[in-house]
C-alpha atoms as a PDB file:
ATOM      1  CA  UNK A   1       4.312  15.418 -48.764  1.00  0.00           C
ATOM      2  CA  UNK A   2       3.778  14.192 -45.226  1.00  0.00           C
ATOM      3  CA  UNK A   3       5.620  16.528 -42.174  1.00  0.00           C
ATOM      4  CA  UNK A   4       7.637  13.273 -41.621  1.00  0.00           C
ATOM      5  CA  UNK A   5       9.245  14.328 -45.161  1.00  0.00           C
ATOM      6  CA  UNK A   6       9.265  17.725 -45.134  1.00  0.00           C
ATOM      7  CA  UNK A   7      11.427  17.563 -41.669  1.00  0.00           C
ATOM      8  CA  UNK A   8      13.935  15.613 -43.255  1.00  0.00           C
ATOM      9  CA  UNK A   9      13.923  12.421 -40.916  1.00  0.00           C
ATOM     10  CA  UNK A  10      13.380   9.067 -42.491  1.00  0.00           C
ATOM     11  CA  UNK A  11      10.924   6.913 -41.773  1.00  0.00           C
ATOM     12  CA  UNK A  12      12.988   3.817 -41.930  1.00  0.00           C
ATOM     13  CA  UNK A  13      14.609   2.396 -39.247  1.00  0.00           C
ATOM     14  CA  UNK A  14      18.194   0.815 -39.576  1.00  0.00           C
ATOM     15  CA  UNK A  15      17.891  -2.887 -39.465  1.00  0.00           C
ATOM     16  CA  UNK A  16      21.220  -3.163 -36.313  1.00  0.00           C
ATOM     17  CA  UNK A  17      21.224   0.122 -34.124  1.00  0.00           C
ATOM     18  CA  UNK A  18      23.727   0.149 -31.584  1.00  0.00           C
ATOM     19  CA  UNK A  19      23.557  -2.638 -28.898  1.00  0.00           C
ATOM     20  CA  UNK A  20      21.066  -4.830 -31.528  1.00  0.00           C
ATOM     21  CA  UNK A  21      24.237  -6.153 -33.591  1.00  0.00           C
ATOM     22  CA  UNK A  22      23.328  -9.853 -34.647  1.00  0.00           C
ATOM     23  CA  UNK A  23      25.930 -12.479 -33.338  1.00  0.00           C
ATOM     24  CA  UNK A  24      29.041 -13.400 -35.448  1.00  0.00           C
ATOM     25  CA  UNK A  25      27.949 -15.881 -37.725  1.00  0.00           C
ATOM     26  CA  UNK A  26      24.636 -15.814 -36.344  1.00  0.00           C
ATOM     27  CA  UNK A  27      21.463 -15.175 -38.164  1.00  0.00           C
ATOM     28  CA  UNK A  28      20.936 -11.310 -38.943  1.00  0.00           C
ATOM     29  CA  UNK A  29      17.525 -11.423 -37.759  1.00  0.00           C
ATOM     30  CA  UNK A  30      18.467 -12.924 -33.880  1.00  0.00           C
ATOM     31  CA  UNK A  31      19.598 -10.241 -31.544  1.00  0.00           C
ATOM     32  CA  UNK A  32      21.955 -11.223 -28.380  1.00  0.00           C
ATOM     33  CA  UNK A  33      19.962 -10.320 -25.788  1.00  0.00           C
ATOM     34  CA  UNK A  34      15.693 -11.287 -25.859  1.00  0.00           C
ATOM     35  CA  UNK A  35      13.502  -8.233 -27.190  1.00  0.00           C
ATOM     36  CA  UNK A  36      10.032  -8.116 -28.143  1.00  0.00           C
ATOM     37  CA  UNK A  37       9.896  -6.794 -31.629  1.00  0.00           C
ATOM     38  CA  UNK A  38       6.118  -7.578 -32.128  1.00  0.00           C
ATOM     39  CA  UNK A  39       4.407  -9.310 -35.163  1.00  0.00           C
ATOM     40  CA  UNK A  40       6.118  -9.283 -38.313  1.00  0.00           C
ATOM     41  CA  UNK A  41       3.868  -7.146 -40.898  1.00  0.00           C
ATOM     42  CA  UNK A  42       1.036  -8.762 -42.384  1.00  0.00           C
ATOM     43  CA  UNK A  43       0.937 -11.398 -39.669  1.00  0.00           C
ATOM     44  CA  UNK A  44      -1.828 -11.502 -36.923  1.00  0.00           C
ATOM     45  CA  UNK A  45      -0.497 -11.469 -32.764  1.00  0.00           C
ATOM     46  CA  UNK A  46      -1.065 -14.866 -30.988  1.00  0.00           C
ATOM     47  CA  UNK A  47      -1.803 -14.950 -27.551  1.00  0.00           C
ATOM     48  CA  UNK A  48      -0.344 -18.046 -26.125  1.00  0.00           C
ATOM     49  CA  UNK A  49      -2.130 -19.492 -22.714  1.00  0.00           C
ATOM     50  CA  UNK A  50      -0.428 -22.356 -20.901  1.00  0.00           C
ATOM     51  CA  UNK A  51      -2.445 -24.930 -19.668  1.00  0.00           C
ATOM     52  CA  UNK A  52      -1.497 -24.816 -16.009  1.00  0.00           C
ATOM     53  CA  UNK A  53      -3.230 -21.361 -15.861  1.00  0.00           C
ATOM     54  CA  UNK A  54      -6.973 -22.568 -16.270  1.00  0.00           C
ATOM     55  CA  UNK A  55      -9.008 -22.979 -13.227  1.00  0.00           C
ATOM     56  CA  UNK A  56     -10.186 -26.482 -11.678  1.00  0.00           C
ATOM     57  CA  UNK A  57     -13.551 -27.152 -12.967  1.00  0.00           C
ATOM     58  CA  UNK A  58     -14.794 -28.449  -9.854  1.00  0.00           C
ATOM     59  CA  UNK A  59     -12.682 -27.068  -7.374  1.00  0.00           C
ATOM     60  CA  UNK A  60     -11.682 -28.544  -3.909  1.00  0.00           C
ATOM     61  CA  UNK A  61     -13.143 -26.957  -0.507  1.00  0.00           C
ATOM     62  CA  UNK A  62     -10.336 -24.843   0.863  1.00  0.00           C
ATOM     63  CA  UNK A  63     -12.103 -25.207   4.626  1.00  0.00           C
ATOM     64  CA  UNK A  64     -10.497 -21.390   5.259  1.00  0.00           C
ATOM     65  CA  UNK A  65     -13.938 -20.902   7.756  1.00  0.00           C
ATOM     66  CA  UNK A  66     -13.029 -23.743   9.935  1.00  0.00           C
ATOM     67  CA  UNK A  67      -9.061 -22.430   9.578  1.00  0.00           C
ATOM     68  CA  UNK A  68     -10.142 -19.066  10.808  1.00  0.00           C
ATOM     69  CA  UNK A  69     -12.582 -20.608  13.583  1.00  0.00           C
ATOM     70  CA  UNK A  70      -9.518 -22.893  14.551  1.00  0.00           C
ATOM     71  CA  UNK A  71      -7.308 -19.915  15.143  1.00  0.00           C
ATOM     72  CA  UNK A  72     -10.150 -17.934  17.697  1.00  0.00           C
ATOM     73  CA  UNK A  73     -11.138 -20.906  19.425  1.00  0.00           C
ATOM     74  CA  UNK A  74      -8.440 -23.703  18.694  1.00  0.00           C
ATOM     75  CA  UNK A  75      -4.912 -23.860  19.220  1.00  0.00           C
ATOM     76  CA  UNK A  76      -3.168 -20.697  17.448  1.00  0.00           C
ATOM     77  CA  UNK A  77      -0.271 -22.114  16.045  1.00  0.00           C
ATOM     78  CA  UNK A  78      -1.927 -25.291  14.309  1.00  0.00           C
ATOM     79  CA  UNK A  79      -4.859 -22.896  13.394  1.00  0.00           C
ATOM     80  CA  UNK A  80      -2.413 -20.444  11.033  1.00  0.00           C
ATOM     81  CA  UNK A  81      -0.556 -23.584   9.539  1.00  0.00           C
ATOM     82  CA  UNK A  82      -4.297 -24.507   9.057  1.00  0.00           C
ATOM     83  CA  UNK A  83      -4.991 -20.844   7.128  1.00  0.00           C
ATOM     84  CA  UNK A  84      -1.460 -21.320   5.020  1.00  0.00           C
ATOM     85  CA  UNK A  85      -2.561 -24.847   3.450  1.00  0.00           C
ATOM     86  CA  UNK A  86      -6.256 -23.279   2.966  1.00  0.00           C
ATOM     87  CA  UNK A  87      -4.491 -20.973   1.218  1.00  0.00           C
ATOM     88  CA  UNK A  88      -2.530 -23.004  -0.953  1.00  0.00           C
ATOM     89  CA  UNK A  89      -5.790 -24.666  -1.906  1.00  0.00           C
ATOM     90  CA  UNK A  90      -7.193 -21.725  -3.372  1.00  0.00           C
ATOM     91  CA  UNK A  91      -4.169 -21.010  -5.404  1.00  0.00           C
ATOM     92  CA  UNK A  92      -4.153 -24.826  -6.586  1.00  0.00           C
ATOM     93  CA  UNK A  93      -7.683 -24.293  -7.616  1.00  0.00           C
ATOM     94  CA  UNK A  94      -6.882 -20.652  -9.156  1.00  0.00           C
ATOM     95  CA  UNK A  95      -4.030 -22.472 -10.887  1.00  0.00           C
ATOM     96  CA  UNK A  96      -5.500 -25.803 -12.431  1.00  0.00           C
ATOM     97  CA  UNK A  97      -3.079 -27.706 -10.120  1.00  0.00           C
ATOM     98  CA  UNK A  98      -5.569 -30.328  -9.083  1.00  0.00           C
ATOM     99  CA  UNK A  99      -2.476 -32.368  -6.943  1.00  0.00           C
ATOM    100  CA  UNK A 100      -1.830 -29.128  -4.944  1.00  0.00           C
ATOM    101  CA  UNK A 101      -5.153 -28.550  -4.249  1.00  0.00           C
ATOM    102  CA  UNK A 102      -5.924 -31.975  -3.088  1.00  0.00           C
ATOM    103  CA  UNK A 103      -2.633 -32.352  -0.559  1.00  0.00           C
ATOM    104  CA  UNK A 104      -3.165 -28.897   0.821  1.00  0.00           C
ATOM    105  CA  UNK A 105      -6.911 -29.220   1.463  1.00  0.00           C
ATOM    106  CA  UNK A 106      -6.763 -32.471   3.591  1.00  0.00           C
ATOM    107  CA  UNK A 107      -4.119 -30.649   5.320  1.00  0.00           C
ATOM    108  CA  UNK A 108      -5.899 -27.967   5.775  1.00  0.00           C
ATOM    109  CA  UNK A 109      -8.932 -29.690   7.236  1.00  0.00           C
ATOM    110  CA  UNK A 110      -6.708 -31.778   9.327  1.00  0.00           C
ATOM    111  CA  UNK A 111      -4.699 -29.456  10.693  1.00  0.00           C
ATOM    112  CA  UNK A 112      -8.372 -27.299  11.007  1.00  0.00           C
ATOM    113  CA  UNK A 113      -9.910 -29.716  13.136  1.00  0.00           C
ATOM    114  CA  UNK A 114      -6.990 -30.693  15.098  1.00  0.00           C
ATOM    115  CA  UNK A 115      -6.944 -27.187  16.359  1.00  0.00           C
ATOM    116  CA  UNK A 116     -10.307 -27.271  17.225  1.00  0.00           C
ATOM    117  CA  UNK A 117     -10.109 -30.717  19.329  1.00  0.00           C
ATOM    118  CA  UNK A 118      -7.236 -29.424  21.086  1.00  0.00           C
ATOM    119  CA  UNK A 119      -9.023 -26.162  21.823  1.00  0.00           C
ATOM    120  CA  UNK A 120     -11.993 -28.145  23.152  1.00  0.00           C
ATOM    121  CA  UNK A 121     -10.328 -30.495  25.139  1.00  0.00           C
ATOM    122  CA  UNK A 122      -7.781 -27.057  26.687  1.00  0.00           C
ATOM    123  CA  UNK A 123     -11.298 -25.396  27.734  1.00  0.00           C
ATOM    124  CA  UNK A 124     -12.604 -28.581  29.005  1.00  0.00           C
ATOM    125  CA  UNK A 125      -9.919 -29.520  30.965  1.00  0.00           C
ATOM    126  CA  UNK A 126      -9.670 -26.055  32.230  1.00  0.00           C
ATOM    127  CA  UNK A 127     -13.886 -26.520  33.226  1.00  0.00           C
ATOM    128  CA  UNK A 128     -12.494 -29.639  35.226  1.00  0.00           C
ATOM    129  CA  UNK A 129      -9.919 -27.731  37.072  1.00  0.00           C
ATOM    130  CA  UNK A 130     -12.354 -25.284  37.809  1.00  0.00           C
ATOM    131  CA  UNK A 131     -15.019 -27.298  39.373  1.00  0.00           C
ATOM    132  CA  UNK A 132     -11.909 -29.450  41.523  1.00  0.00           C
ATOM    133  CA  UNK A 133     -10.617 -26.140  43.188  1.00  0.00           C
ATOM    134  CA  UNK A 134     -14.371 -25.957  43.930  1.00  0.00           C
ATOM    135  CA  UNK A 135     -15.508 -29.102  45.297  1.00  0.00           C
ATOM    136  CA  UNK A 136     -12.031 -29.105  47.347  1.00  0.00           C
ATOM    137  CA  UNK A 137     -12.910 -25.670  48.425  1.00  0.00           C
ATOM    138  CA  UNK A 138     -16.182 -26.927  49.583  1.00  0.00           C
ATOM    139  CA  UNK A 139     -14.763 -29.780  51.734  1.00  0.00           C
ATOM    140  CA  UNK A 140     -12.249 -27.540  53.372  1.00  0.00           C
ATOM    141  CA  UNK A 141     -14.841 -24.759  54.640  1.00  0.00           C
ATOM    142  CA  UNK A 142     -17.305 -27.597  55.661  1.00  0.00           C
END
């Protein structure tokens, strides 16, 4: 005799406990609200995997080096939109979502080196001022 027995508490458990009542005129073996009740005996567990879950194969350059350059030396607001879309590219390629992927990469490298041209043409322009004040500093004092 097991302890199980010898306690006096059975094994079995009632098919409806309280709260697990089958709808009226339902089937007896659906419950109202979704459980997991696990295999059925005898019967092995399947693990199910979707097919949006598998990762790109080949998977599309994110460009999150030229997003992070973009927001040191570019402008700062078109540099973190920049980072965001890099970022969506790696979860398109983490996700299988190959259309995802491809829209946020090209925006990501657009908006990437848009920063950058900006940035270069700010620091340029500011070189130009620079060397004016200069020059007209020059002609003044000679």
């Amino acid at each position: 005799m097991n302890p199980a027995e010898k306690s006096g508490v059975n094994q079995q458990r009632p098919r409806h406990q309280a709260g697990n009542n089958p709808p009226s005129g339902g089937n007896p073996n659906q419950s109202q609200g979704a459980r997991y009740q696990g295999p059925r005996a005898g019967q092995p567990a399947v693990t199910v995997q979707t097919a949006g879950s598998v990762p790109l194969a080949q998977p599309l350059p994110d460009y999150l080096i030229i997003s992070f350059i973009s927001i040191v030396l570019g402008s700062v607001p078109l540099g973190i939109a920049a980072l965001c879309f890099s970022l969506k590219t790696r979860d398109g390629n983490c996700s299988g979502n190959r259309c995802l992927a491809e829209s946020s990469s090209r925006k990501a490298r657009l908006l990437g080196l848009a920063s950058l041209v900006i940035g270069i043409l700010l620091v340029i322009g500011y070189i130009v001022l620079i060397v004016l004040q200069l020059t007209n500093k020059l002609i003044s004092d000679a």
